[in-house]
Protein backbone atom coordinates (compact mmCIF):
# COMPACT_ATOMS: atom_id res chain seq x y z
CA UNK A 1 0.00 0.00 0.00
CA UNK A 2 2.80 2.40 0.89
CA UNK A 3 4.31 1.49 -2.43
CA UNK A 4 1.06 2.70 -4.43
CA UNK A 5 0.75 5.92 -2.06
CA UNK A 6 3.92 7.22 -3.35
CA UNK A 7 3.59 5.58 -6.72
CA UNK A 8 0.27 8.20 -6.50
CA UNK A 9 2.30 11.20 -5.21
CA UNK A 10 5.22 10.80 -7.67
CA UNK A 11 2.82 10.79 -10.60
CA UNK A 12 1.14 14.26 -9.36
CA UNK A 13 4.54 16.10 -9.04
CA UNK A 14 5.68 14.67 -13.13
CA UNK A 15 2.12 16.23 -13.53
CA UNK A 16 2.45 19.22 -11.61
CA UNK A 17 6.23 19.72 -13.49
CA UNK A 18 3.97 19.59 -16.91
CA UNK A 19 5.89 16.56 -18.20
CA UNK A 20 4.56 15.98 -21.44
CA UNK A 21 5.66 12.45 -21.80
CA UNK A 22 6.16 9.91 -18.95
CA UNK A 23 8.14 7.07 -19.95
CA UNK A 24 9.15 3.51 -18.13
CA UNK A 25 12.36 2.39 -18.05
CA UNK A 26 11.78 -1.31 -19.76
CA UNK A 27 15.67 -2.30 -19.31
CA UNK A 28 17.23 -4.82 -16.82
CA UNK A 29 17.49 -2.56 -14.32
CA UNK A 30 15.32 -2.91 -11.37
CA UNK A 31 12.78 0.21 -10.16
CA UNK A 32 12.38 1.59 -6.95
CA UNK A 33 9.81 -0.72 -6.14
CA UNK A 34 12.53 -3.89 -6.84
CA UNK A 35 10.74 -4.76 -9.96
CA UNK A 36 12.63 -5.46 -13.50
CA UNK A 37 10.98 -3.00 -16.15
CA UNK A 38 9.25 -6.57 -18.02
CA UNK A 39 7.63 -7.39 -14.77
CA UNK A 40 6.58 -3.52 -14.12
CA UNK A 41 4.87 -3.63 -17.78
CA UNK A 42 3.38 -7.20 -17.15
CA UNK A 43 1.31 -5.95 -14.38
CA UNK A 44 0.29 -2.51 -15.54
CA UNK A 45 -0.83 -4.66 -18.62
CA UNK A 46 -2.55 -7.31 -17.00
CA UNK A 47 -4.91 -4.49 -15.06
CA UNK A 48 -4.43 -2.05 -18.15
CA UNK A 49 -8.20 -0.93 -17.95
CA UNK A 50 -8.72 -0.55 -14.52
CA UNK A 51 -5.27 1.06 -14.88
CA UNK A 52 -6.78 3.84 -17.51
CA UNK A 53 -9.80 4.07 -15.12
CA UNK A 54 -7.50 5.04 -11.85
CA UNK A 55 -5.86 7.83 -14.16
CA UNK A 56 -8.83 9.49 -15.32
CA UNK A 57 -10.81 9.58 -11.88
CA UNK A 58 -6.84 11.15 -10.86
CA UNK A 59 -8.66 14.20 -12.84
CA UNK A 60 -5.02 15.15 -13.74
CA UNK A 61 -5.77 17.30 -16.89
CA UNK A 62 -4.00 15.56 -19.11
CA UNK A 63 -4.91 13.88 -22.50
CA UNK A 64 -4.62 10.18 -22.21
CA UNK A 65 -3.90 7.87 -25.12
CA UNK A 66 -4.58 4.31 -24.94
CA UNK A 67 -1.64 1.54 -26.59
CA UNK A 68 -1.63 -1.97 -26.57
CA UNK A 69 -3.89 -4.84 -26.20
CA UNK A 70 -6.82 -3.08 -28.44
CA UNK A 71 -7.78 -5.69 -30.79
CA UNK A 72 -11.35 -5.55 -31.21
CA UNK A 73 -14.17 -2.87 -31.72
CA UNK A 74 -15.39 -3.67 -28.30
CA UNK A 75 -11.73 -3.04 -26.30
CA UNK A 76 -11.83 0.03 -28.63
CA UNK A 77 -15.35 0.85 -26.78
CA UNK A 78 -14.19 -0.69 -23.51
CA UNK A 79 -10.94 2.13 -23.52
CA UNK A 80 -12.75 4.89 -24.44
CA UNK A 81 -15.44 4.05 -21.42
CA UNK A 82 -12.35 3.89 -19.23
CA UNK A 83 -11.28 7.30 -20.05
CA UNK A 84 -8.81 7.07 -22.92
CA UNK A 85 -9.10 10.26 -25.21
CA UNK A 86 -7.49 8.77 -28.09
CA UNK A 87 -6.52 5.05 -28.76
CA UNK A 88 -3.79 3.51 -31.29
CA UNK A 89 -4.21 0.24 -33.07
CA UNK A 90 -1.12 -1.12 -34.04
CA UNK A 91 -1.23 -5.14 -34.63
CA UNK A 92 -4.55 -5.80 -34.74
CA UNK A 93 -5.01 -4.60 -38.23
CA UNK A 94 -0.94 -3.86 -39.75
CA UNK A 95 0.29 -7.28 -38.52
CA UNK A 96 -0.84 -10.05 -40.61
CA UNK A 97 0.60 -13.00 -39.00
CA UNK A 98 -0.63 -11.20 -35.74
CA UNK A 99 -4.42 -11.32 -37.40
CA UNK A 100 -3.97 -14.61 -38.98
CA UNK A 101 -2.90 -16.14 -35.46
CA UNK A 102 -5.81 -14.38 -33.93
CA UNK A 103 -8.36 -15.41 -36.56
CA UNK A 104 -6.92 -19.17 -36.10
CA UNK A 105 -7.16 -19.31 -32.28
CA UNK A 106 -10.88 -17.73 -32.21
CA UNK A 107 -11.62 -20.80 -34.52
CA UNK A 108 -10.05 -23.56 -32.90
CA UNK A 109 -11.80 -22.24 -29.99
CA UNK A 110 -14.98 -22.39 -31.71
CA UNK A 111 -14.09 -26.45 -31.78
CA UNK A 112 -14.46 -26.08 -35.88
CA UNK A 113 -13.77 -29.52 -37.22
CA UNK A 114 -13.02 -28.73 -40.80
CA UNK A 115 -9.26 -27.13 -41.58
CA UNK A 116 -8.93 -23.61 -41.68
CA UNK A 117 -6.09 -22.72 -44.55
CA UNK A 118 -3.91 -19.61 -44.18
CA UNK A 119 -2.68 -17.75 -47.54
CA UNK A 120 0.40 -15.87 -47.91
């Protein structure tokens, strides 16, 4: 808890200092809270919404953009109901192997019996 209090009151003063970008440090160097930068980005992705939900009821002023892990219409709609201004898709529609291994997996776990043939 005393980790998320001033995880809270460090984010106010990068706000307060108009920081126009706030970045994490994704390297192999561990943060002040002991966590490598993968595990830090893990965790902010597994909650990402509830994450985007936290910042906007923060009412700190700021426009928030919304990356990663929007791959249908309805986490489009599900961001933008958590508070994201803007949103980018990225993957979900320039990747094709990322589409085709998303189209293949939503039909295998539709238990389709009949082969599903992927085209170059």
């Amino acid at each position: 808890m005393q980790h998320e209090v001033l995880e809270q009151i460090r984010g106010k003063i990068l706000v307060s200092l108009n920081c126009e970008i706030i970045a994490i440090d994704g390297t192999n160097r561990k943060n002040a809270r002991g966590q490598y930068g993968c595990e830090f980005i893990a965790e902010v992705k597994e909650k990402s919404f509830d994450l985007l939900k936290e910042i906007r009821q923060a009412n700190l002023g700021r426009f928030i953009i919304c990356e990663g892990k929007i791959w249908t219409v309805e986490d489009a709609d599900k961001a933008f109901e958590s508070g994201a201004d803007s949103i980018v898709i990225g993957k979900a529609v320039t990747s094709p192997i990322s589409i085709t291994k998303r189209f293949v997996e939503q039909m295998k776990e539709r238990n389709h019996e009949k082969p599903v043939l992927c085209c170059r």
